[in-house]
PDB file of N, CA and C in Angstrom:
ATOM      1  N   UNK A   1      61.175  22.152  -1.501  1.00  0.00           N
ATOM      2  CA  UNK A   1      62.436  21.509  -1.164  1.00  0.00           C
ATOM      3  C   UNK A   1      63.155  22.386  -0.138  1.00  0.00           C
ATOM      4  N   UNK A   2      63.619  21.672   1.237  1.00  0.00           N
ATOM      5  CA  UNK A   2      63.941  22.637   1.734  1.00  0.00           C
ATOM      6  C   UNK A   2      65.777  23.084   1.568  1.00  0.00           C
ATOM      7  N   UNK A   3      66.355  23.613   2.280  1.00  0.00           N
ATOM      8  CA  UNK A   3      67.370  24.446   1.683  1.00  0.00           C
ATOM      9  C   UNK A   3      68.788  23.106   2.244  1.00  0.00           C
ATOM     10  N   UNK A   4      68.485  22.366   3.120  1.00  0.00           N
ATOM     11  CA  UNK A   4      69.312  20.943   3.424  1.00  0.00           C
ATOM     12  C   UNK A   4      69.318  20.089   2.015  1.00  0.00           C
ATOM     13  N   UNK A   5      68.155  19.832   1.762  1.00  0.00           N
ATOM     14  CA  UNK A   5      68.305  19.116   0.454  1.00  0.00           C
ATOM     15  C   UNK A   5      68.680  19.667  -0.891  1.00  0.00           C
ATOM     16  N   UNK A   6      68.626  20.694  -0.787  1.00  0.00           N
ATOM     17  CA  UNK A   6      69.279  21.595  -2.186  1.00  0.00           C
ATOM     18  C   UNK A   6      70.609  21.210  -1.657  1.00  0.00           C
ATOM     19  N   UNK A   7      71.281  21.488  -0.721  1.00  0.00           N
ATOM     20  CA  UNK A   7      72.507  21.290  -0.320  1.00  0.00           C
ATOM     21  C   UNK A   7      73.093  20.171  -0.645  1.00  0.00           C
ATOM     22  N   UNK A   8      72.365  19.012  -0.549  1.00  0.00           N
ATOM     23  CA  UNK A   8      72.925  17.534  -0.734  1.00  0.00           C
ATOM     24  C   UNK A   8      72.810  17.488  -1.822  1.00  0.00           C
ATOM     25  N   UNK A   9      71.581  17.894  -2.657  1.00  0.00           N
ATOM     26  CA  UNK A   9      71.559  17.616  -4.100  1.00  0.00           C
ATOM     27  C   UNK A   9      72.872  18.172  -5.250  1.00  0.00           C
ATOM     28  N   UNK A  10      73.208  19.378  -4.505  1.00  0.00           N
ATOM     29  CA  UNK A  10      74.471  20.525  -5.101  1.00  0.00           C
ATOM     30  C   UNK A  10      75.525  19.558  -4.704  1.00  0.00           C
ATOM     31  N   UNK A  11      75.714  18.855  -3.355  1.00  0.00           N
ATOM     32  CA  UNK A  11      77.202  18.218  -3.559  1.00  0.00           C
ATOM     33  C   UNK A  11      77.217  17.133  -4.245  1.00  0.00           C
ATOM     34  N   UNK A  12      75.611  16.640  -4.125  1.00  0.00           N
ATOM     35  CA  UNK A  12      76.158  15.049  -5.114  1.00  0.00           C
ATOM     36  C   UNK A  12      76.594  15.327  -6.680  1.00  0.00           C
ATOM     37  N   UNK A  13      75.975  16.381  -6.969  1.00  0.00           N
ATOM     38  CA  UNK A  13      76.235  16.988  -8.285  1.00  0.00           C
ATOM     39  C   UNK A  13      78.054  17.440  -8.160  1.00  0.00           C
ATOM     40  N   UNK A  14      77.984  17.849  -7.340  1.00  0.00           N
ATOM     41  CA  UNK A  14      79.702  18.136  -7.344  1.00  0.00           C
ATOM     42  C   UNK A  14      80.524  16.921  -7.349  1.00  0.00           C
ATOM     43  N   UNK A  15      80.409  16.045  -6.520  1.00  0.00           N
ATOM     44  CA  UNK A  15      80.946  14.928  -6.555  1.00  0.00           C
ATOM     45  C   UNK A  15      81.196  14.029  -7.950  1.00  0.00           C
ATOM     46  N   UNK A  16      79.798  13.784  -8.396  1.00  0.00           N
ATOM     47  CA  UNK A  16      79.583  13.559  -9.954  1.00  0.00           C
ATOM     48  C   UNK A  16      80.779  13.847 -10.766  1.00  0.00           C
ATOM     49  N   UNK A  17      80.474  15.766 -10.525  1.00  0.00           N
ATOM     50  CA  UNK A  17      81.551  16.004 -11.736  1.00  0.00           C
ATOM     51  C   UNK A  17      83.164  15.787 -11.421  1.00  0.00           C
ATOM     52  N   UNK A  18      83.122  15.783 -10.036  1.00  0.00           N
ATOM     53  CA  UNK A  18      84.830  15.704  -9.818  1.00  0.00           C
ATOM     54  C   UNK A  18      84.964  14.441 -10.273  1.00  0.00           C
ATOM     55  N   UNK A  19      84.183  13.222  -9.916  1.00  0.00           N
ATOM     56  CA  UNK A  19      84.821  11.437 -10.609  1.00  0.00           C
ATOM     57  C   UNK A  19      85.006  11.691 -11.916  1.00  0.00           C
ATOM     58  N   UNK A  20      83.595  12.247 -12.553  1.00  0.00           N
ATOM     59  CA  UNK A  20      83.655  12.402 -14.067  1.00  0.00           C
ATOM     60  C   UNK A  20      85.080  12.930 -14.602  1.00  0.00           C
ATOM     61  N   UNK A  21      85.437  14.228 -13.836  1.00  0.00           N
ATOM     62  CA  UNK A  21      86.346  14.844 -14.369  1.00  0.00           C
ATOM     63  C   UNK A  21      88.085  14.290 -14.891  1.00  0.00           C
ATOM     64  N   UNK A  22      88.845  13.994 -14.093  1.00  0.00           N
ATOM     65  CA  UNK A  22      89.928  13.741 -14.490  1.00  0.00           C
ATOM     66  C   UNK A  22      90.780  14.428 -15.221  1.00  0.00           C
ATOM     67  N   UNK A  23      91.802  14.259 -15.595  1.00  0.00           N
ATOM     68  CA  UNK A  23      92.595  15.492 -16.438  1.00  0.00           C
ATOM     69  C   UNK A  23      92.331  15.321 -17.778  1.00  0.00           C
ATOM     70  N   UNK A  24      92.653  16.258 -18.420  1.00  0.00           N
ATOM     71  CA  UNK A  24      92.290  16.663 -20.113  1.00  0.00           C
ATOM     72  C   UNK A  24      92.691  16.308 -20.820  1.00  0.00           C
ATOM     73  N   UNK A  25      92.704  15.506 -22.026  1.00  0.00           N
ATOM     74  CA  UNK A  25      93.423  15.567 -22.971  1.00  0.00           C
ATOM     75  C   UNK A  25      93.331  13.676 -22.572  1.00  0.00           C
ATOM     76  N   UNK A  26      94.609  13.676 -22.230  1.00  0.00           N
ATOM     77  CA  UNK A  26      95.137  12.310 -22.015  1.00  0.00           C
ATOM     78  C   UNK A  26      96.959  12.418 -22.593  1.00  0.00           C
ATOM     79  N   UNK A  27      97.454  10.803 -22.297  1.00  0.00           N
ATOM     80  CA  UNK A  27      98.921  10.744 -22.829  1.00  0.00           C
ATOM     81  C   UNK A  27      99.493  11.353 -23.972  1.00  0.00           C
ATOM     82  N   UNK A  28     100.068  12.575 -23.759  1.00  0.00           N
ATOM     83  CA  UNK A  28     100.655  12.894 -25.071  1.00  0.00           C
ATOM     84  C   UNK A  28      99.846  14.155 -25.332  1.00  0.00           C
ATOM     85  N   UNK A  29      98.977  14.947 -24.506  1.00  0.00           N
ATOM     86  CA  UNK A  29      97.644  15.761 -25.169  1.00  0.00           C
ATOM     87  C   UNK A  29      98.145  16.952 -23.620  1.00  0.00           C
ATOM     88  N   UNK A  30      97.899  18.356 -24.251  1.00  0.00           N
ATOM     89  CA  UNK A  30      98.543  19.738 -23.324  1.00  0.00           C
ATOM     90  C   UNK A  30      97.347  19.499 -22.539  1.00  0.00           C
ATOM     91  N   UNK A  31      97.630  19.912 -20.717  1.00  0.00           N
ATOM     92  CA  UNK A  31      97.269  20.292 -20.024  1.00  0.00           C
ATOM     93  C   UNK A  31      95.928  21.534 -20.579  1.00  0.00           C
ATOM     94  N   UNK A  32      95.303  21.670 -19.291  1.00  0.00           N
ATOM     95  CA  UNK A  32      94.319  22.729 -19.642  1.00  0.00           C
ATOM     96  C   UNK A  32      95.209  24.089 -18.404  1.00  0.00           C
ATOM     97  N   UNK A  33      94.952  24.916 -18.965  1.00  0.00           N
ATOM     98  CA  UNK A  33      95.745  25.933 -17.929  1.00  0.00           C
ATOM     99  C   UNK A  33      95.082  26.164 -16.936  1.00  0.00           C
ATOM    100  N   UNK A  34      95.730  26.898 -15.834  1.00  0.00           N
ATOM    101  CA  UNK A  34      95.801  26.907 -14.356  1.00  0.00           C
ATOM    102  C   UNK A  34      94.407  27.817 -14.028  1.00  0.00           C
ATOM    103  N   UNK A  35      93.582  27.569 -13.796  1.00  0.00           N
ATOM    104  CA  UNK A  35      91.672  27.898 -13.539  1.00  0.00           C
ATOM    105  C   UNK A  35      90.958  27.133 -14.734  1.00  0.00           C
ATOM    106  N   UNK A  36      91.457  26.830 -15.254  1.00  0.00           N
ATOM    107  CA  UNK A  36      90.680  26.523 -16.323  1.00  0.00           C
ATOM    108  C   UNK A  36      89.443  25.274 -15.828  1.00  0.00           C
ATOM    109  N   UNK A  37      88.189  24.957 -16.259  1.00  0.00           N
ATOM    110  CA  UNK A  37      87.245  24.287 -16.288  1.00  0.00           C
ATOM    111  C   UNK A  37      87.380  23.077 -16.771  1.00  0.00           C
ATOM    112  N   UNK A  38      88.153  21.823 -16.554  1.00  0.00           N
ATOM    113  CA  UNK A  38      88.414  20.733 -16.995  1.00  0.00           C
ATOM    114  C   UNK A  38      86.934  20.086 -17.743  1.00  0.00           C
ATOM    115  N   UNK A  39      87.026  19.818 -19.171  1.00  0.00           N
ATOM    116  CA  UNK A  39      86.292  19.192 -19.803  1.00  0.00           C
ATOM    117  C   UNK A  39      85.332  17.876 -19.707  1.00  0.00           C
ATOM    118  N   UNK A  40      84.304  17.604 -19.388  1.00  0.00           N
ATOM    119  CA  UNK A  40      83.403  16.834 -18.885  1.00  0.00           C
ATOM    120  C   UNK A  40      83.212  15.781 -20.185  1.00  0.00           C
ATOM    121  N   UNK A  41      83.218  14.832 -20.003  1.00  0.00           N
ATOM    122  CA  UNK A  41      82.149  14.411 -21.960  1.00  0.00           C
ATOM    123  C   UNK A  41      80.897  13.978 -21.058  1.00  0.00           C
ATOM    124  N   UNK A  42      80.288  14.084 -21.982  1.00  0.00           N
ATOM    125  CA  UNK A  42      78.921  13.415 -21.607  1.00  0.00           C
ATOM    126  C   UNK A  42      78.795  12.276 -21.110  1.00  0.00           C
ATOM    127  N   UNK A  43      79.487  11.402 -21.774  1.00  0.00           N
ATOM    128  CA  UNK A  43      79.132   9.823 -21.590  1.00  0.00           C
ATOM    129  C   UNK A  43      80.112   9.720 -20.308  1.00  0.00           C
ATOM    130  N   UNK A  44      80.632  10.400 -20.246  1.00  0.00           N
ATOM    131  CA  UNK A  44      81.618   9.752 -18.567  1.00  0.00           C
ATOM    132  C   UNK A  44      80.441  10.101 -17.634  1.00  0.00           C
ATOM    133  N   UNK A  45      79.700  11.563 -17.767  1.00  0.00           N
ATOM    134  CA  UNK A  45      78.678  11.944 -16.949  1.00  0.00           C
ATOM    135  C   UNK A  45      77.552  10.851 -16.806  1.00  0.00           C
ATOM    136  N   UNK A  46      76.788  10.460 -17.815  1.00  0.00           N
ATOM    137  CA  UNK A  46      75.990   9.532 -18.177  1.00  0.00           C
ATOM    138  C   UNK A  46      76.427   7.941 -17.478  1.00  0.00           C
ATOM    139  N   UNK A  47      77.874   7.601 -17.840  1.00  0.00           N
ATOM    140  CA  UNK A  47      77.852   6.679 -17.299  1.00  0.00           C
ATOM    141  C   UNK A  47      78.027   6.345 -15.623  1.00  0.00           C
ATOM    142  N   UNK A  48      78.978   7.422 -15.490  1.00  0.00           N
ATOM    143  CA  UNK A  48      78.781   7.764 -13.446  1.00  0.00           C
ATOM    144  C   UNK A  48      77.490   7.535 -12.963  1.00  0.00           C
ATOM    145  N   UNK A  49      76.550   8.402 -13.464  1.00  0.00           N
ATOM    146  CA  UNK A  49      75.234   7.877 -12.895  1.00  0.00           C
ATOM    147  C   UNK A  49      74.639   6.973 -13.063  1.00  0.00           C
ATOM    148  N   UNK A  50      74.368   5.985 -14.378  1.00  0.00           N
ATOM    149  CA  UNK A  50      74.148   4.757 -14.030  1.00  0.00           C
ATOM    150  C   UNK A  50      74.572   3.788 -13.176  1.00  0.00           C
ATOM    151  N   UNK A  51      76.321   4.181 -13.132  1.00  0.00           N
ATOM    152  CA  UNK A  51      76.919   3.254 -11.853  1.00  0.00           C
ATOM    153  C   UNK A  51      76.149   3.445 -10.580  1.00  0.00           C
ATOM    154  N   UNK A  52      75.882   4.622 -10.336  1.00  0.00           N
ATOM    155  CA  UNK A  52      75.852   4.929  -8.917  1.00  0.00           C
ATOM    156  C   UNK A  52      74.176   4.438  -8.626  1.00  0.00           C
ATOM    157  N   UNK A  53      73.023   4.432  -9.847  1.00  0.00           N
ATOM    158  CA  UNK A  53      71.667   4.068  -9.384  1.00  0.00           C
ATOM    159  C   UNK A  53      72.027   2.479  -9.550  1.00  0.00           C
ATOM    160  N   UNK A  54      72.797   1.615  -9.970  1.00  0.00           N
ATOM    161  CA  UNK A  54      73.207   0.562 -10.192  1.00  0.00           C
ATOM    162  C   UNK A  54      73.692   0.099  -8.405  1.00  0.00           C
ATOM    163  N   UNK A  55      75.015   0.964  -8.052  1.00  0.00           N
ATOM    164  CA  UNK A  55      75.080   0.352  -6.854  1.00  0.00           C
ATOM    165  C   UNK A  55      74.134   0.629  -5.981  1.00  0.00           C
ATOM    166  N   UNK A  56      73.303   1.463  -5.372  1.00  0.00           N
ATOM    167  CA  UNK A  56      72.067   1.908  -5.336  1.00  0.00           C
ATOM    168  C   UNK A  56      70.957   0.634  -5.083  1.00  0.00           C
ATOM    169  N   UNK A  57      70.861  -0.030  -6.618  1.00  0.00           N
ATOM    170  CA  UNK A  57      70.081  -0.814  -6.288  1.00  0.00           C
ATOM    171  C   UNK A  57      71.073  -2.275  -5.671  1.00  0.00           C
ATOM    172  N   UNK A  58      72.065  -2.496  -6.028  1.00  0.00           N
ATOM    173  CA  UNK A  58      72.750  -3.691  -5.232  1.00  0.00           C
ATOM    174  C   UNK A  58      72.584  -3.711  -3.732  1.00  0.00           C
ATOM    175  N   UNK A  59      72.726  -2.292  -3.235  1.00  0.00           N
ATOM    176  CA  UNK A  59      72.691  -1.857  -1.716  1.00  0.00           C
ATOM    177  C   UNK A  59      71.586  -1.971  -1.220  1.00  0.00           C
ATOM    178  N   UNK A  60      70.759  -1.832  -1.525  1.00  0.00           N
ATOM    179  CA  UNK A  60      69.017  -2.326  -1.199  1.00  0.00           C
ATOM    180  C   UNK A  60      68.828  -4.079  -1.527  1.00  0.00           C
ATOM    181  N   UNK A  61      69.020  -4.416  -2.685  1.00  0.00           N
ATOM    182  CA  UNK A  61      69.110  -5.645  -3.003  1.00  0.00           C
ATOM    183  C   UNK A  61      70.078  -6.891  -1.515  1.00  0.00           C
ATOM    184  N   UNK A  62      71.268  -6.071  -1.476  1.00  0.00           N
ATOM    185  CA  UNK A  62      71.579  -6.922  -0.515  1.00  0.00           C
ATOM    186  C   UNK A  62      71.060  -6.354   1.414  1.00  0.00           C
ATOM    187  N   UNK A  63      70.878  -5.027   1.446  1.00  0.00           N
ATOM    188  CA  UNK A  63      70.142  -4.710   2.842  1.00  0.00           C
ATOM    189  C   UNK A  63      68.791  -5.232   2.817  1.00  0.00           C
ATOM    190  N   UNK A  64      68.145  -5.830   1.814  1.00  0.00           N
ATOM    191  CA  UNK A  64      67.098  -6.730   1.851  1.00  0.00           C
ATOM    192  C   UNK A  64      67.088  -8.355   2.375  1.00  0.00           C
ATOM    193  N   UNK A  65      68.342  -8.702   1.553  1.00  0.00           N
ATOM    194  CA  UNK A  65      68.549 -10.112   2.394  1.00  0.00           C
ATOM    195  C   UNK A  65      68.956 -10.586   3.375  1.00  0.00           C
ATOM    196  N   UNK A  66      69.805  -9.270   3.630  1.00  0.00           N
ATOM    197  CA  UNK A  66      70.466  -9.392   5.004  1.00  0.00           C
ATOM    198  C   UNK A  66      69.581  -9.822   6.262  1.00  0.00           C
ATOM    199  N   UNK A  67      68.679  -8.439   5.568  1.00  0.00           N
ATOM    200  CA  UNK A  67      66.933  -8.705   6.475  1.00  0.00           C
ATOM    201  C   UNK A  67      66.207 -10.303   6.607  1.00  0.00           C
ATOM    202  N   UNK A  68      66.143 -10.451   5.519  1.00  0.00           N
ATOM    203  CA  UNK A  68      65.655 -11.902   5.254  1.00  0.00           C
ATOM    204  C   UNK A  68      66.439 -12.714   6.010  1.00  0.00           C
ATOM    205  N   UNK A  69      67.845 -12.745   6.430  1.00  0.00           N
ATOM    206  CA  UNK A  69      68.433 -13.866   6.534  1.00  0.00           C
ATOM    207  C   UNK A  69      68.662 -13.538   8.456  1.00  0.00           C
ATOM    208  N   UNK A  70      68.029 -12.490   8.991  1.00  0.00           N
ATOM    209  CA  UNK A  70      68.013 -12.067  10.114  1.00  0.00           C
ATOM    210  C   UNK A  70      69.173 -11.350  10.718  1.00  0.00           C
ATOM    211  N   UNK A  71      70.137 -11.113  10.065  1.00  0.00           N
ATOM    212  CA  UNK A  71      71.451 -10.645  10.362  1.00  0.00           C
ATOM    213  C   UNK A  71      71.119  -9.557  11.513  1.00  0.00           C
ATOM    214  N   UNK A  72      72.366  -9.623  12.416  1.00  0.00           N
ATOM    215  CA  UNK A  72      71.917  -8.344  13.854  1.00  0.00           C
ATOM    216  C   UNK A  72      72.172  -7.270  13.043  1.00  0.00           C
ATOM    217  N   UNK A  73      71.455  -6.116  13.598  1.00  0.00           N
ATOM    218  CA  UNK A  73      71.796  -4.551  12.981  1.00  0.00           C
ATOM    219  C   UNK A  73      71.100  -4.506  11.908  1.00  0.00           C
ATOM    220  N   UNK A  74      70.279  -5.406  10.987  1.00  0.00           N
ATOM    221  CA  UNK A  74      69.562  -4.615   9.985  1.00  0.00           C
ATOM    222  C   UNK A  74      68.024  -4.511  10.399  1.00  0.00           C
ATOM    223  N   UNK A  75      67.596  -3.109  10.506  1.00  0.00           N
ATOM    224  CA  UNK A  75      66.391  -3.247  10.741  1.00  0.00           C
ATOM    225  C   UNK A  75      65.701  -2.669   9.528  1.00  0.00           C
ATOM    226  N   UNK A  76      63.983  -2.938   9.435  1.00  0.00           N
ATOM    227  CA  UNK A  76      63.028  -3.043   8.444  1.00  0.00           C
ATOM    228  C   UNK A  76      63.430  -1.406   8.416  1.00  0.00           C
ATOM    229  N   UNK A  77      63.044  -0.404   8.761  1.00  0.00           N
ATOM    230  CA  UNK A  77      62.955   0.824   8.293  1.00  0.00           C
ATOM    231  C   UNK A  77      64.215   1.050   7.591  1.00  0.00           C
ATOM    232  N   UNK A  78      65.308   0.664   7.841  1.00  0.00           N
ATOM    233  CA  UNK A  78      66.850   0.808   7.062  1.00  0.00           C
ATOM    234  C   UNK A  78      66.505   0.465   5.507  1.00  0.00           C
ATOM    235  N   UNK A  79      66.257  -1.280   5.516  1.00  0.00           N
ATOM    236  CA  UNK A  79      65.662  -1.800   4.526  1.00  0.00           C
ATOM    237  C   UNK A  79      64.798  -1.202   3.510  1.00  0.00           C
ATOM    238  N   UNK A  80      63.369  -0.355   3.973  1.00  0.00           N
ATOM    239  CA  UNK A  80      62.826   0.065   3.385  1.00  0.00           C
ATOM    240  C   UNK A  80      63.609   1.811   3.189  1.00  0.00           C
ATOM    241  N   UNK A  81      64.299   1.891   3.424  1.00  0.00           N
ATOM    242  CA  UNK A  81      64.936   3.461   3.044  1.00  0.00           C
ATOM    243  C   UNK A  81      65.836   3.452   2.030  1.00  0.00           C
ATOM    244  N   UNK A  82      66.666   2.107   1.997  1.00  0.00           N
ATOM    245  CA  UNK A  82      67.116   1.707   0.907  1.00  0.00           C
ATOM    246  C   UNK A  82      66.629   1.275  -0.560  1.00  0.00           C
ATOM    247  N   UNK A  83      65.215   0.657  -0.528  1.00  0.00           N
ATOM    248  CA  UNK A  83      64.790   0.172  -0.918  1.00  0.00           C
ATOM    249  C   UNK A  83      63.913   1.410  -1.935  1.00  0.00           C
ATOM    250  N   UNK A  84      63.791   2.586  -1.436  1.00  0.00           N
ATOM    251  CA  UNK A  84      62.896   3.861  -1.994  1.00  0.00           C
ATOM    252  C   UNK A  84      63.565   4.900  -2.422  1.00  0.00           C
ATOM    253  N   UNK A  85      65.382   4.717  -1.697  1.00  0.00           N
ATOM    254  CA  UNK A  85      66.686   5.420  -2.490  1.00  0.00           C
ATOM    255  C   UNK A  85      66.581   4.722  -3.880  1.00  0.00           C
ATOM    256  N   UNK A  86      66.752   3.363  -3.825  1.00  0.00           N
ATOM    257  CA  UNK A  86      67.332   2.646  -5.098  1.00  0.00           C
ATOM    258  C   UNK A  86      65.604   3.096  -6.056  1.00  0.00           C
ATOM    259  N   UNK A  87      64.708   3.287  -5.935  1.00  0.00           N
ATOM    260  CA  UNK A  87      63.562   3.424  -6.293  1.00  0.00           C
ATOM    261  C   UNK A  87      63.511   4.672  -6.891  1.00  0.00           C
ATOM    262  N   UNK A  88      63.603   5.528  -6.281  1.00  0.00           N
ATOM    263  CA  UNK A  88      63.769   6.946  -7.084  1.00  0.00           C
ATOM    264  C   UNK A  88      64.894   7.268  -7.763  1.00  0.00           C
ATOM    265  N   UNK A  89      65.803   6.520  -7.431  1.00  0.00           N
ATOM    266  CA  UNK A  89      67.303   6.555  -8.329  1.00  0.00           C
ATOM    267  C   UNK A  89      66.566   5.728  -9.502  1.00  0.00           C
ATOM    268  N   UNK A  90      66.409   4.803  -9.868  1.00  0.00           N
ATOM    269  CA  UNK A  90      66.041   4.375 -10.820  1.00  0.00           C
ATOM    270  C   UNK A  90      64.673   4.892 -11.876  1.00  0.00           C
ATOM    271  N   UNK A  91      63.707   6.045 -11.448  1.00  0.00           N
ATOM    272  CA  UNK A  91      62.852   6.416 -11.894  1.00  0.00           C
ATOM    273  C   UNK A  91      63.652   7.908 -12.324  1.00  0.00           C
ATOM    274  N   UNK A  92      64.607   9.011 -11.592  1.00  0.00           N
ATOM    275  CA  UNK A  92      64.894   9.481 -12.100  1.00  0.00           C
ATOM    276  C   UNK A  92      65.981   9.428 -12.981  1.00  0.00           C
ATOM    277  N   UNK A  93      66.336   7.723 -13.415  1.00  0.00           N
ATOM    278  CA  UNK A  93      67.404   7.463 -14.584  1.00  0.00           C
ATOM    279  C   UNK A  93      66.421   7.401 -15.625  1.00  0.00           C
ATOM    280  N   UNK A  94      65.417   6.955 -15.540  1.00  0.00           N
ATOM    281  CA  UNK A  94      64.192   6.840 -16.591  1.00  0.00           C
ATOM    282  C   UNK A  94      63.991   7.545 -17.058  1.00  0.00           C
ATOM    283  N   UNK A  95      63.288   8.924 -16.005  1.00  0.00           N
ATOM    284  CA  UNK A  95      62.951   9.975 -16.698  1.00  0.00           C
ATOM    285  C   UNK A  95      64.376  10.837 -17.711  1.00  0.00           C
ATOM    286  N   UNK A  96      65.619  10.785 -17.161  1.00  0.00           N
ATOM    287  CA  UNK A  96      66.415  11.651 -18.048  1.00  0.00           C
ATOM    288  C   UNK A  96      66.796  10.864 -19.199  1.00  0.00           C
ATOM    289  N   UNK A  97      66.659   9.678 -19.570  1.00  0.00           N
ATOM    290  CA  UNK A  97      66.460   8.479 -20.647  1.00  0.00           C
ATOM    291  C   UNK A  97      65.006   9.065 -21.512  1.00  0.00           C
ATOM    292  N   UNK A  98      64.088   9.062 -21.012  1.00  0.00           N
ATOM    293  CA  UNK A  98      63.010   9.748 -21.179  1.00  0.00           C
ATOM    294  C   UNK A  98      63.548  11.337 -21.809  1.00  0.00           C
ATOM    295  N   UNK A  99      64.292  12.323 -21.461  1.00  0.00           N
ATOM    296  CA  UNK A  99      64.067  13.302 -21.724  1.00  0.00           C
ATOM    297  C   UNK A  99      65.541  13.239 -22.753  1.00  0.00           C
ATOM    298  N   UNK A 100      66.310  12.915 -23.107  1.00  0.00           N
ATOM    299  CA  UNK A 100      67.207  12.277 -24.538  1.00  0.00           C
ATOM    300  C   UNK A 100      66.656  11.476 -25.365  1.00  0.00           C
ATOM    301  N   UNK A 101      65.690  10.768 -25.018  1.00  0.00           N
ATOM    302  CA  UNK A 101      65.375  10.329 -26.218  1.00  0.00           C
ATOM    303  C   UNK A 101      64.064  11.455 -26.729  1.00  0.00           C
ATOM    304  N   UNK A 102      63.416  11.997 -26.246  1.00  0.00           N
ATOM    305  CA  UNK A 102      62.456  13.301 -27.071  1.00  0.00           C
ATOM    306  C   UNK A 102      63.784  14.572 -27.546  1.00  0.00           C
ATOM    307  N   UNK A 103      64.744  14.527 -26.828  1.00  0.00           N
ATOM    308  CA  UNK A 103      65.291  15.207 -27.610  1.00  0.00           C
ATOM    309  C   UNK A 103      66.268  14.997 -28.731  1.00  0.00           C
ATOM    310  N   UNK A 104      66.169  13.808 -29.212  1.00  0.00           N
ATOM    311  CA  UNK A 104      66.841  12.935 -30.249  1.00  0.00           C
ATOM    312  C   UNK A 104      65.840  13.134 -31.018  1.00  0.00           C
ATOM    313  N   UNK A 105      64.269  13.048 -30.510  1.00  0.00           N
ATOM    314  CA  UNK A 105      63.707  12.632 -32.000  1.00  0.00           C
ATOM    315  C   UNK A 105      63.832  14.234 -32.253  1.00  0.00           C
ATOM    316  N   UNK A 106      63.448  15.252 -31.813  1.00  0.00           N
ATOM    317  CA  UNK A 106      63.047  16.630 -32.102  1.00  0.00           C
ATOM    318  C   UNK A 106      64.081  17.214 -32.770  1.00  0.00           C
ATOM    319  N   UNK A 107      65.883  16.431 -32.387  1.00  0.00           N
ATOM    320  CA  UNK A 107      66.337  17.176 -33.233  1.00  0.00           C
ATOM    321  C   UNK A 107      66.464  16.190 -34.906  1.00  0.00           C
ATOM    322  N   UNK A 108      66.199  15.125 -34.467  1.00  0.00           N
ATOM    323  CA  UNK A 108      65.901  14.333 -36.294  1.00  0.00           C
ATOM    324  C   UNK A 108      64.574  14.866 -36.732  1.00  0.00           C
ATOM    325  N   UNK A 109      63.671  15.169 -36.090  1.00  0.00           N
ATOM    326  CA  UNK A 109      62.685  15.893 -36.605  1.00  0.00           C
ATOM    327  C   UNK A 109      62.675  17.375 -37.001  1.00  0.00           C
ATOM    328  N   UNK A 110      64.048  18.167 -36.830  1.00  0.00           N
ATOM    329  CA  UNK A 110      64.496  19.017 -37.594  1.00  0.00           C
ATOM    330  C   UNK A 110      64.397  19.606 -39.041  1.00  0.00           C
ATOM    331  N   UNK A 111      63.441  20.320 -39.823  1.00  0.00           N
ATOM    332  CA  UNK A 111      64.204  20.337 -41.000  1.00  0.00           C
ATOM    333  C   UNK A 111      66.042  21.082 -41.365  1.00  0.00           C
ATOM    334  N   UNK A 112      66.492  20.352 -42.861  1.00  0.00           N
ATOM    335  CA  UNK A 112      67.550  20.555 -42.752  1.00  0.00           C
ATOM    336  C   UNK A 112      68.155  21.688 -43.658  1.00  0.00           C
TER     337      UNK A 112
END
């Protein structure tokens, strides 16, 4: 991997967590103090990324028909770049679906 794509991969990850993030607590609940690491939950994390391989695939889905329907400005290589974004977005939602559920069973397969 070269050191451009570590780069993109580190901001989309940043990005992630800043939507995820938001402030702490909620109505009625103390601030987190001034440096402090604002609290993530999981499922906000979890669900950000499904949105995003979701729009992902809408964006291919419709730069596909556009194609189909001859629209000026879409060309086949666009199409197919979209089409292999939304593709690996969706295989690496699999695999981390894939890697929670072995670690669900391993920890019910725990003794107690």
């Amino acid at each position: 991997m070269s050191q451009m794509e570590i780069d993109r991969v580190l901001a989309q990850i940043r990005t992630i967590r800043a939507e995820a993030g938001g402030p702490i607590g909620g109505p009625g609940k103390p601030q987190a103090a001034e440096g402090a690491v604002p609290a993530v939950s999981f499922a906000a994390v979890l669900r950000n990324g499904l949105d995003q391989v979701n729009a992902t695939q809408l964006s291919a889905r419709q730069a596909a028909a556009d194609f189909e329907l001859g629209k000026p400005g879409v060309e086949l290589p666009q199409v197919m770049l979209e089409m292999q974004k939304a593709s690996v977005s969706f295989r690496a939602a699999v695999e981390v679906r894939n890697k929670l559920v072995n670690a669900y069973q391993e920890i019910m397969n725990m003794p107690v």
